[in-house]
N, C-alpha and C. Protein backbone atom coordinates (compact mmCIF):
# COMPACT_ATOMS: atom_id res chain seq x y z
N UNK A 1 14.60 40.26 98.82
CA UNK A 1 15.88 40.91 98.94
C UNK A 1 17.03 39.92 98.79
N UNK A 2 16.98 38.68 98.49
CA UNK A 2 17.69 37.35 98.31
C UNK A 2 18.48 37.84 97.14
N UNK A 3 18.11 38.78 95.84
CA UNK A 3 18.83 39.19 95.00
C UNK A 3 19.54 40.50 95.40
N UNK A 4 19.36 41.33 96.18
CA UNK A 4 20.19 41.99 96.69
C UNK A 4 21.80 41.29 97.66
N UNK A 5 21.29 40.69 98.58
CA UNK A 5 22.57 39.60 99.29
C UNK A 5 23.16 38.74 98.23
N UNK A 6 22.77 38.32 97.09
CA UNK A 6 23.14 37.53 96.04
C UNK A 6 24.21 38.57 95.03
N UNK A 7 24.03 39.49 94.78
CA UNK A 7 24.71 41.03 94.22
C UNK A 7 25.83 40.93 95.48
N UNK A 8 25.58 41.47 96.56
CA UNK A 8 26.33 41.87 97.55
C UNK A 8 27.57 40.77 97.78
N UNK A 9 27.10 39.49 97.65
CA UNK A 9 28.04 38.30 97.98
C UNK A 9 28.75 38.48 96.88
N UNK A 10 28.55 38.58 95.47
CA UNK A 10 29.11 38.41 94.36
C UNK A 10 30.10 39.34 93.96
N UNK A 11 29.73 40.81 93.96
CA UNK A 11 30.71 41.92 94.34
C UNK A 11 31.43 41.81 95.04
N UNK A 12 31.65 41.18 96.73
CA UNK A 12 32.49 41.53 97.36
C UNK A 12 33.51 40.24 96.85
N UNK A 13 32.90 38.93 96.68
CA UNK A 13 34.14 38.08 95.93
C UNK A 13 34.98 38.60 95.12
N UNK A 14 34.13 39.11 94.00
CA UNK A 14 35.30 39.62 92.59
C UNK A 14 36.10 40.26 93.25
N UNK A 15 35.83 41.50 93.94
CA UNK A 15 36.83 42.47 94.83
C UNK A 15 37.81 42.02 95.35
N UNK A 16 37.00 41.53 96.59
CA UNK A 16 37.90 40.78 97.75
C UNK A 16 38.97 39.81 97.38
N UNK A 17 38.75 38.82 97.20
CA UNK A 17 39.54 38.03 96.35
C UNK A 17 39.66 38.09 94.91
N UNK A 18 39.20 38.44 94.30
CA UNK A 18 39.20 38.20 92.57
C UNK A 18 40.87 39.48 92.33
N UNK A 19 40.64 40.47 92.88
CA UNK A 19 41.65 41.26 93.23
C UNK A 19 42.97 41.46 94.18
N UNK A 20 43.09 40.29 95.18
CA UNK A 20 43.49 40.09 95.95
C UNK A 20 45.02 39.74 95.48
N UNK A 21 46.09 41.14 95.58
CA UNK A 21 47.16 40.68 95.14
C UNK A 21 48.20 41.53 96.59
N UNK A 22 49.71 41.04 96.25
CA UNK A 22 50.35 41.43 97.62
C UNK A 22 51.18 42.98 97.13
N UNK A 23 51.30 43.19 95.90
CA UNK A 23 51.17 44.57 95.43
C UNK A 23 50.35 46.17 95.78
N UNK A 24 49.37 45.28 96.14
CA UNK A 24 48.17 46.03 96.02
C UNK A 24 47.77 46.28 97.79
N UNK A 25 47.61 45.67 97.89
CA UNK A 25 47.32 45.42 99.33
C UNK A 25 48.10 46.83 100.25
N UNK A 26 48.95 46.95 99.95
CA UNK A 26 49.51 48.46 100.65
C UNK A 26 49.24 49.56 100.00
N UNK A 27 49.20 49.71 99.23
CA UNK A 27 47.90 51.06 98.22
C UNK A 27 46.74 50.84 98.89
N UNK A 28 45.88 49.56 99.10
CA UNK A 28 44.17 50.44 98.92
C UNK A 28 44.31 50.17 100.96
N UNK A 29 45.45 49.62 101.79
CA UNK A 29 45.73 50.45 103.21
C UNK A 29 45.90 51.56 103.53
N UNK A 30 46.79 51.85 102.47
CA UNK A 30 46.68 53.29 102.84
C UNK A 30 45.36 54.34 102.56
N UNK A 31 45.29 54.32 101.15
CA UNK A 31 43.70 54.57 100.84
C UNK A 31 42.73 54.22 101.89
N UNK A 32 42.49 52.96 102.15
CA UNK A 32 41.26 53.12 103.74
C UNK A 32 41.78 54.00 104.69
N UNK A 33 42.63 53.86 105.21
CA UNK A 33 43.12 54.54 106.35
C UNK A 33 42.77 56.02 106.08
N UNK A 34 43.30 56.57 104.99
CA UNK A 34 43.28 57.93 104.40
C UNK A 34 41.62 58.43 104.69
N UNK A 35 40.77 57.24 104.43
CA UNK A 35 38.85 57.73 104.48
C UNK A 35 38.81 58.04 106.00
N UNK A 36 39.34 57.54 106.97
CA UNK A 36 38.72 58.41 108.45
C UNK A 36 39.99 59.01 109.42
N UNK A 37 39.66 59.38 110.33
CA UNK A 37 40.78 59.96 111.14
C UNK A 37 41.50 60.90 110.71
N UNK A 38 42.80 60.85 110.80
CA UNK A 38 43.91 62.29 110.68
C UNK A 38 43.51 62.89 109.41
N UNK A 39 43.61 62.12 108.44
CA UNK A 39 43.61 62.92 106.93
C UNK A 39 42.45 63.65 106.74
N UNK A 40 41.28 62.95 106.93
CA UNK A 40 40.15 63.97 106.66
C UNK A 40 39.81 64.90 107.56
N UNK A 41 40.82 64.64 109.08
CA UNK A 41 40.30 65.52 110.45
C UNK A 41 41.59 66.78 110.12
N UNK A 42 42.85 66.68 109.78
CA UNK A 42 43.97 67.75 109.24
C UNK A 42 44.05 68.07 107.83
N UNK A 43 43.84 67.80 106.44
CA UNK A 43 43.79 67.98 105.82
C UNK A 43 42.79 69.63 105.51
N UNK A 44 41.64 69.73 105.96
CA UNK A 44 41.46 70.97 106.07
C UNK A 44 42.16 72.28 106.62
N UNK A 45 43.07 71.43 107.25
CA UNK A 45 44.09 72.79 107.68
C UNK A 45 45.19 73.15 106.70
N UNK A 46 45.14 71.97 106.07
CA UNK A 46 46.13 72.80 104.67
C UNK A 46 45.31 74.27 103.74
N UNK A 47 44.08 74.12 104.02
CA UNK A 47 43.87 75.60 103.00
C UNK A 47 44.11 76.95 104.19
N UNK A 48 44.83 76.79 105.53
CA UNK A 48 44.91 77.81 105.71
C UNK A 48 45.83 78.29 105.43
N UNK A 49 46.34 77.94 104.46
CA UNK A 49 47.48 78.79 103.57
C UNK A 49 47.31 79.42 102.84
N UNK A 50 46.21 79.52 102.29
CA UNK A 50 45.67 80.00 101.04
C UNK A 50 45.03 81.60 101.25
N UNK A 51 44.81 82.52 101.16
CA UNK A 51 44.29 83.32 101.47
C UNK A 51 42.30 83.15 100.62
N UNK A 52 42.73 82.50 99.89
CA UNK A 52 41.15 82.80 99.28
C UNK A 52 40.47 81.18 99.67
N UNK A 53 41.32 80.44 100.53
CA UNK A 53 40.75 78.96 100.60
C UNK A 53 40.64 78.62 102.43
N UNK A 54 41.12 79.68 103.15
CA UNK A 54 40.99 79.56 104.98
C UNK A 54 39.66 79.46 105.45
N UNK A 55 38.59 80.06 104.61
CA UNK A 55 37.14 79.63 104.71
C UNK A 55 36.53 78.06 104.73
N UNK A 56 37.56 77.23 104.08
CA UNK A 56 36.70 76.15 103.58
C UNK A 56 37.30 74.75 105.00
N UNK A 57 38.13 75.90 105.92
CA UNK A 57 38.57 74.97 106.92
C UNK A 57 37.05 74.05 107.67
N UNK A 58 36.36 75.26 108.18
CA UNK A 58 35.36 74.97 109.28
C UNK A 58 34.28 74.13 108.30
N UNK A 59 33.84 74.77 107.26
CA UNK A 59 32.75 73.40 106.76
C UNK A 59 33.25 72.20 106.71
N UNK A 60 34.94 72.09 105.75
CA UNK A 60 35.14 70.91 105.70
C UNK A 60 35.23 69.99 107.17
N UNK A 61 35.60 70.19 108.39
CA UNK A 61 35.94 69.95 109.61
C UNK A 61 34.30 69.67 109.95
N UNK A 62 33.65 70.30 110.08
CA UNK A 62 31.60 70.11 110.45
C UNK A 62 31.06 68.94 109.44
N UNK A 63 31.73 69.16 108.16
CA UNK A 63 31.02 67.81 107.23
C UNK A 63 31.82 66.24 107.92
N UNK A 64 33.34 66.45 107.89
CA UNK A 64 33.87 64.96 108.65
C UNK A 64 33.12 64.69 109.72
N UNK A 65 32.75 65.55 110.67
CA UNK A 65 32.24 65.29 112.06
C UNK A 65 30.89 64.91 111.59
N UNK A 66 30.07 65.31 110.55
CA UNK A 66 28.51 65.34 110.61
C UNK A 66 28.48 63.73 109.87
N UNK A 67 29.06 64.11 108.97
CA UNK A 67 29.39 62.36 108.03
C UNK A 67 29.34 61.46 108.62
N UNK A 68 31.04 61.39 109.27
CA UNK A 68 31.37 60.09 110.12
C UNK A 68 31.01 59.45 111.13
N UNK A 69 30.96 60.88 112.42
CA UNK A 69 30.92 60.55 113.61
C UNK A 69 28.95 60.51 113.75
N UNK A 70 28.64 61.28 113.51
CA UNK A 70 26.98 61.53 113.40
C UNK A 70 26.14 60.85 112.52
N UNK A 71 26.31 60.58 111.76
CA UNK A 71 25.34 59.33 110.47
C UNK A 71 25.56 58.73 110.47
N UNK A 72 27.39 58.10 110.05
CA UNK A 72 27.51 56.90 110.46
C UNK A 72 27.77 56.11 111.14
N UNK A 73 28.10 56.50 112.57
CA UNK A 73 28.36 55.51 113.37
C UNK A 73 27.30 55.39 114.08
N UNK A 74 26.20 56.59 114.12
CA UNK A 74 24.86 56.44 114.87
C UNK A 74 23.96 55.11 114.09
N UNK A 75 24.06 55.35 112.45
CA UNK A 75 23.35 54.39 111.59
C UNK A 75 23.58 53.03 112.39
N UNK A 76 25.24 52.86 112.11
CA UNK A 76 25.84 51.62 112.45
C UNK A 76 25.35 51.13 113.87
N UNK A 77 24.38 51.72 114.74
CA UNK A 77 24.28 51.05 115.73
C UNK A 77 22.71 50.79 115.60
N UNK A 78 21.99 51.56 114.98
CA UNK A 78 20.82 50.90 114.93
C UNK A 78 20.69 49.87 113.69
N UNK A 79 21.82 49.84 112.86
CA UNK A 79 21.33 48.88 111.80
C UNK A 79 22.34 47.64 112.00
N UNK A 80 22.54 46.90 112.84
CA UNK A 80 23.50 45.89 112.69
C UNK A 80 23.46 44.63 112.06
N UNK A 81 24.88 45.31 111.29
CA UNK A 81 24.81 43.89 109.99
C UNK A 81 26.30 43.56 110.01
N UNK A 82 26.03 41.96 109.80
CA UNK A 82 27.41 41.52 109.95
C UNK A 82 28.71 41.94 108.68
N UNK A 83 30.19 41.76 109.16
CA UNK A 83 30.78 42.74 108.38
C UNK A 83 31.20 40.50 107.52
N UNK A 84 31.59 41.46 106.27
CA UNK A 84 31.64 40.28 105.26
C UNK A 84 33.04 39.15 105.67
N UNK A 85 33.62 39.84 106.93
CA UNK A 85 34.99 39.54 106.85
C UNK A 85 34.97 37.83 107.04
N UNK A 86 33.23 38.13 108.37
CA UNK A 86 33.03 37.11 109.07
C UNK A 86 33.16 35.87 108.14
N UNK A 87 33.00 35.59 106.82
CA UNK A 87 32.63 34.76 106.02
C UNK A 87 34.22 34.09 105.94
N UNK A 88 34.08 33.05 105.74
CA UNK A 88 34.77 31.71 106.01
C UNK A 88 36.09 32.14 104.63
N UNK A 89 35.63 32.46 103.38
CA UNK A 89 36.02 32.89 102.31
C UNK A 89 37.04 34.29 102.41
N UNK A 90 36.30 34.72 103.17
CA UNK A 90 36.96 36.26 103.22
C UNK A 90 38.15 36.90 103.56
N UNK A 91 39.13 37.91 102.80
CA UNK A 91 40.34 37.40 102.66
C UNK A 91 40.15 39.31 104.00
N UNK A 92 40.47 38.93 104.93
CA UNK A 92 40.49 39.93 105.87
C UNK A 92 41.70 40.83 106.53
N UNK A 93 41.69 42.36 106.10
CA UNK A 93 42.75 42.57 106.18
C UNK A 93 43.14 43.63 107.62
N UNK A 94 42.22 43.84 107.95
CA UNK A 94 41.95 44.72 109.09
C UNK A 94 41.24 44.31 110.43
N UNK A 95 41.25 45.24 111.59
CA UNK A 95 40.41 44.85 112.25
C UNK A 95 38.90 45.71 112.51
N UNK A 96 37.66 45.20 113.28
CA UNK A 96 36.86 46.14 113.16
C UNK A 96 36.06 46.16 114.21
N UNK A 97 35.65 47.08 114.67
CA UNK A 97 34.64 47.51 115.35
C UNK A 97 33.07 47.37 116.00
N UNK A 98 32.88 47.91 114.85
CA UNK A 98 31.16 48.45 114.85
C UNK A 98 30.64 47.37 113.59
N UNK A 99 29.35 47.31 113.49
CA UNK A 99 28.61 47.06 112.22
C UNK A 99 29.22 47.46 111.32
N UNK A 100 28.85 46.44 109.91
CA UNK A 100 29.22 46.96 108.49
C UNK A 100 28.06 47.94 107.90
N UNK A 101 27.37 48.60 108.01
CA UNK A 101 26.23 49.34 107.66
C UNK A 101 26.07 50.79 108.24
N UNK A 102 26.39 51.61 107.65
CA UNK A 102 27.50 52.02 106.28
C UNK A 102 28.69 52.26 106.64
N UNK A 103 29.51 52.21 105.47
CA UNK A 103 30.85 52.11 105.49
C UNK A 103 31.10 53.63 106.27
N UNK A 104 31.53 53.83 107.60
CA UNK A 104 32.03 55.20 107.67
C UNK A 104 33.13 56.08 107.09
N UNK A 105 34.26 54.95 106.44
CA UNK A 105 35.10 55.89 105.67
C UNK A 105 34.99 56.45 104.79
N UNK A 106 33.51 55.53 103.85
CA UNK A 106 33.25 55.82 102.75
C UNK A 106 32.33 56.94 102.94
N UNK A 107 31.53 57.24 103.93
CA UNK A 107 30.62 58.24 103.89
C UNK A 107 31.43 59.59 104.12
N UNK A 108 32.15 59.26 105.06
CA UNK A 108 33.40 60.71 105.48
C UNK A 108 34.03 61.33 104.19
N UNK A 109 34.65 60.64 103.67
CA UNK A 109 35.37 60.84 102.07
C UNK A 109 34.45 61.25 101.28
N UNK A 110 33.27 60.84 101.24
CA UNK A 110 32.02 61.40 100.33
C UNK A 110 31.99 62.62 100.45
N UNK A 111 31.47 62.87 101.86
CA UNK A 111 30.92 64.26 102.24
C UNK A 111 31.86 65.35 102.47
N UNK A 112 33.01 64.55 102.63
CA UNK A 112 34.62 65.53 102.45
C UNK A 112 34.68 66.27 100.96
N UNK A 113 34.78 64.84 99.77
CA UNK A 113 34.65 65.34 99.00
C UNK A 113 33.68 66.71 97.83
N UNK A 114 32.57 65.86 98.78
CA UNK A 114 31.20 67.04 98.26
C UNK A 114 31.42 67.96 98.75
N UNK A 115 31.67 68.78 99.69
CA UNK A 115 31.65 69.79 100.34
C UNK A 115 32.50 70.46 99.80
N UNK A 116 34.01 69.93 99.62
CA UNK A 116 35.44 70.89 98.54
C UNK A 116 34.78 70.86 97.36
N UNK A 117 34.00 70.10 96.55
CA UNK A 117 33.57 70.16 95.21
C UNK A 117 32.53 71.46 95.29
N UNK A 118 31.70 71.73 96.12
CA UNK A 118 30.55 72.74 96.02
C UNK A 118 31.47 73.79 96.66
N UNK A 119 32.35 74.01 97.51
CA UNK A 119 33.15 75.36 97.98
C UNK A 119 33.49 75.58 96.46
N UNK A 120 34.55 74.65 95.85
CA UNK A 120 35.29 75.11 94.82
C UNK A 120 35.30 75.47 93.86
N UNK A 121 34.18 74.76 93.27
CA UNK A 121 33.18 74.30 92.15
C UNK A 121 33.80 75.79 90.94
N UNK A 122 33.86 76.67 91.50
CA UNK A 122 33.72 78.19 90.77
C UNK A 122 35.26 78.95 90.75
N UNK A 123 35.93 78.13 91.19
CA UNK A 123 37.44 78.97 91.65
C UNK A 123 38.40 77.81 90.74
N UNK A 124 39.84 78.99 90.94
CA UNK A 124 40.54 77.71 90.00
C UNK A 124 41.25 76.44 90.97
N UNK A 125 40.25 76.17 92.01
CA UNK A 125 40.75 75.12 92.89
C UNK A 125 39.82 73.62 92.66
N UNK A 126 38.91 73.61 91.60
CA UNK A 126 38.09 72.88 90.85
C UNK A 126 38.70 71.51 90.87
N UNK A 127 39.93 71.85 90.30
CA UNK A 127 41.18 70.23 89.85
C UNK A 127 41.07 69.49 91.40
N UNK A 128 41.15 70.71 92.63
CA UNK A 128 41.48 69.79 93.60
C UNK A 128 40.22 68.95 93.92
N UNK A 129 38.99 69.62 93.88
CA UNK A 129 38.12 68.93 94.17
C UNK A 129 37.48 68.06 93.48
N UNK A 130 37.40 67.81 92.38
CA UNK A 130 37.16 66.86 91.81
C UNK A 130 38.40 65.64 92.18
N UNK A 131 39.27 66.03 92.49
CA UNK A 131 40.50 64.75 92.76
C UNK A 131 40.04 64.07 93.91
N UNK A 132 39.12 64.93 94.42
CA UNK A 132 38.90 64.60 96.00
C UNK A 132 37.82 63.35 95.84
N UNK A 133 37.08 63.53 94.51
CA UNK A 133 35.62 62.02 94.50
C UNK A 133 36.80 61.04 94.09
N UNK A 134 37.89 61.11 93.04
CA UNK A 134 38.70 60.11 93.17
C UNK A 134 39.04 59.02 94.15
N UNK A 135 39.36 60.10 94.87
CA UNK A 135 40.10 59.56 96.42
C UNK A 135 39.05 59.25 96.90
N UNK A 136 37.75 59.68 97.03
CA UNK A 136 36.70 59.27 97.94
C UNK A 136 35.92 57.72 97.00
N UNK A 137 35.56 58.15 95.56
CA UNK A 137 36.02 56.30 95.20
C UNK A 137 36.98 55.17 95.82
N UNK A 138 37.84 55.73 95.48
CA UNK A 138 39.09 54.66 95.87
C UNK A 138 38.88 54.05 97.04
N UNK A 139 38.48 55.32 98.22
CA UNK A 139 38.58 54.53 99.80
C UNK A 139 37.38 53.90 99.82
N UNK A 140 36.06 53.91 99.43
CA UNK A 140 35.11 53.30 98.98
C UNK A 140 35.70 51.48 98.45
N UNK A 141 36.15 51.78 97.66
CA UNK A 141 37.01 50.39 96.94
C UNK A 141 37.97 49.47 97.58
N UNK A 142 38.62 50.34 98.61
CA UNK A 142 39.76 49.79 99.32
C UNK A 142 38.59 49.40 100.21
N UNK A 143 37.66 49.98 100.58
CA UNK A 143 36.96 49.04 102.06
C UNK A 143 36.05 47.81 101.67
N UNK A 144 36.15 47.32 100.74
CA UNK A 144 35.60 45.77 99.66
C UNK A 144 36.88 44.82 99.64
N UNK A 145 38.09 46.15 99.17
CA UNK A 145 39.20 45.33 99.22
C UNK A 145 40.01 44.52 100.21
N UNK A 146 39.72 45.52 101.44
CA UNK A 146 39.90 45.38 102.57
C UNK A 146 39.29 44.08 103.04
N UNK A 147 38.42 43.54 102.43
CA UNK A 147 37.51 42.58 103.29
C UNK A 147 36.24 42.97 104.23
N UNK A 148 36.42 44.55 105.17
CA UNK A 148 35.53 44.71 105.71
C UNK A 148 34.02 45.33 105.95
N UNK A 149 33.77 45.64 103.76
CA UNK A 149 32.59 46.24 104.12
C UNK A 149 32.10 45.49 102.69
N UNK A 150 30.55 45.19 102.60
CA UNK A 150 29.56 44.85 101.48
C UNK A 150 29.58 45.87 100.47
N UNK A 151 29.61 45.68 98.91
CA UNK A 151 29.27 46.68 98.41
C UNK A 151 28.24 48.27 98.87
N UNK A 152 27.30 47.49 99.06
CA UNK A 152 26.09 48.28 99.57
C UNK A 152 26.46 48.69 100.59
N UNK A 153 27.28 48.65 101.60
CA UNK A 153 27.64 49.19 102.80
C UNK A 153 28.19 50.40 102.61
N UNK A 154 29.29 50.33 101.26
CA UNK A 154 29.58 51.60 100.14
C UNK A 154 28.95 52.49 99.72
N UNK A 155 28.55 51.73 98.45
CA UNK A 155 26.81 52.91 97.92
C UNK A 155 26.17 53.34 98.90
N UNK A 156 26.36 52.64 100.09
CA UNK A 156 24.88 54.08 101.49
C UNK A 156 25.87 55.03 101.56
N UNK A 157 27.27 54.65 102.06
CA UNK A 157 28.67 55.51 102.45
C UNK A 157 28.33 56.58 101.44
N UNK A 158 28.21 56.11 100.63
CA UNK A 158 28.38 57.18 98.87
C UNK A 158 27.41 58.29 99.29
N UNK A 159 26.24 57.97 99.04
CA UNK A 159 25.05 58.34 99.02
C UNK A 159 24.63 59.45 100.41
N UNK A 160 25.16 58.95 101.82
CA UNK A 160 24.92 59.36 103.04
C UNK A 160 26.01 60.74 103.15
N UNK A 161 27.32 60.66 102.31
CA UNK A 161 28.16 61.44 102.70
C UNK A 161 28.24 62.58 101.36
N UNK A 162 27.62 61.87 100.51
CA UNK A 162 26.74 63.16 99.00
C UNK A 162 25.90 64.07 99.46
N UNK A 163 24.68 62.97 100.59
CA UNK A 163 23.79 64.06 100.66
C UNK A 163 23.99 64.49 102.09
N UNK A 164 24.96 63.93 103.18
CA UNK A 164 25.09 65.35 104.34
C UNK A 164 26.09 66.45 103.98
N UNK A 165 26.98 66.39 102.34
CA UNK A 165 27.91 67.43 102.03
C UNK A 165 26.90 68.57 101.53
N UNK A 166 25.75 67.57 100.92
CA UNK A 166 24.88 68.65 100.17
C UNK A 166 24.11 69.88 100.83
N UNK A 167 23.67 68.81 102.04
CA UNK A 167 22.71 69.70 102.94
C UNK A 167 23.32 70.20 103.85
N UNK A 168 24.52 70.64 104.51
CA UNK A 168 25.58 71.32 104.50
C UNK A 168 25.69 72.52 104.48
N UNK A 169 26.05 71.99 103.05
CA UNK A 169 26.50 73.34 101.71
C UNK A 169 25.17 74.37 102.30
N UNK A 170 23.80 74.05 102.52
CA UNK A 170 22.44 74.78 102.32
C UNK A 170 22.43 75.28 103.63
N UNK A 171 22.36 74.74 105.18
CA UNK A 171 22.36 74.61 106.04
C UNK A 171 23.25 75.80 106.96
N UNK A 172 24.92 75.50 105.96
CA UNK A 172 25.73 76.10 107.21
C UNK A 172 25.93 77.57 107.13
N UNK A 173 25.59 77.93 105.61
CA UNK A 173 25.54 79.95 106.01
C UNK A 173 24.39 79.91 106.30
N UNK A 174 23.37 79.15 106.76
CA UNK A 174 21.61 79.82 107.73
C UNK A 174 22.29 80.24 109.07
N UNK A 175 23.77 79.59 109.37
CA UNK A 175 24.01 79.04 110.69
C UNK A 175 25.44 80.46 110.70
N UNK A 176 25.48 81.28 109.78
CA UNK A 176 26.55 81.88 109.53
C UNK A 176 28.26 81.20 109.56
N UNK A 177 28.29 80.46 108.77
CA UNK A 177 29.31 79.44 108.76
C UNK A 177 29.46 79.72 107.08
N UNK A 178 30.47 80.51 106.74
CA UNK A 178 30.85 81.13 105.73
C UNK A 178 31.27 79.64 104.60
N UNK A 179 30.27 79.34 103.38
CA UNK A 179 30.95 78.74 102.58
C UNK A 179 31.24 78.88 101.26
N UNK A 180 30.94 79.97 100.59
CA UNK A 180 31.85 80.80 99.13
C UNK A 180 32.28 81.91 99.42
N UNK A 181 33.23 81.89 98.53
CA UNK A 181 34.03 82.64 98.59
C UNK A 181 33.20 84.12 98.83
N UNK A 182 33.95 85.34 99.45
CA UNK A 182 33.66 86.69 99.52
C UNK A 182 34.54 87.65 99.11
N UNK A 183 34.23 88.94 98.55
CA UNK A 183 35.16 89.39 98.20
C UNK A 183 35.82 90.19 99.72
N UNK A 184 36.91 90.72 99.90
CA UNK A 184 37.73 91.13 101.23
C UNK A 184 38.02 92.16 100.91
């Protein structure tokens, strides 16, 4: 696995520093910030404006909670791995917590995003959700940029918050938790 940590060290340089400008640095802050807390915990309350989009409040709200608070911060305590900031090199822009393993903003934003992509997928609200893997890239990117997470700490984020949006999607009308649309 020496070539995996060898990848991981090398990615987060180019990022971390190879990118490291004072332009930038307040874009991909805000972008992290944007992957956990208020935005992904209120942002579902903007479709209760919508009459054909007030459904997609409660999944999206159950996927942040199942993502963030439940996979990844449970992961993060049985898998503890040091966060990259620690490294002597590392241009550190935040402070942190828990383990780097997996990124929780990145998994939240994932499974945020997956979840509006499979509600929407069929309606003309498509544009939004696809904007939403954008944004869920980006905060992915900003947390490398940030200094405080390994590539791979990402790709699980990616991967963990793809597949709890997915199983979700399958899961939450067994549970009667309405997620396409109906006609009224």
């Amino acid at each position: 696995m020496d070539w995996l940590y060898q990848w991981d060290l090398s990615e987060f340089r180019s990022i971390n520093i190879g990118w490291s400008s004072h332009w930038l640095d307040p874009v991909f802050m805000v972008l992290s910030y944007s992957g956990l807390g208020l935005f992904p915990t209120l942002a579902p309350f903007l479709f209760l404006f919508g009459k054909r989009t007030k459904h997609y409040v409660l999944p999206l709200l159950i996927t942040v909670f199942v993502s963030g608070v439940l996979l990844a911060d449970v992961i993060k305590q049985l898998i503890p791995r040091d966060r990259p900031s620690n490294l002597a090199f590392a241009i550190r822009q935040e402070p942190h917590l828990l383990g780097s393993f997996p990124s929780g903003h990145t998994t939240t934003s994932f499974g945020f995003a997956t979840m509006l992509t499979l509600m929407a997928w069929n309606s003309r609200f498509r544009w939004i959700a696809v904007s939403s893997f954008l944004w869920a890239i980006l905060v992915g990117f900003s947390r490398i940029y940030r200094g405080v997470h390994w590539p791979t700490d990402v790709l699980a984020g990616a991967c963990l918050g793809i597949g709890s949006g997915c199983l979700l999607y399958i899961v939450l009308p067994k549970v009667k938790v309405r997620v396409v649309e109906t006609a009224d």
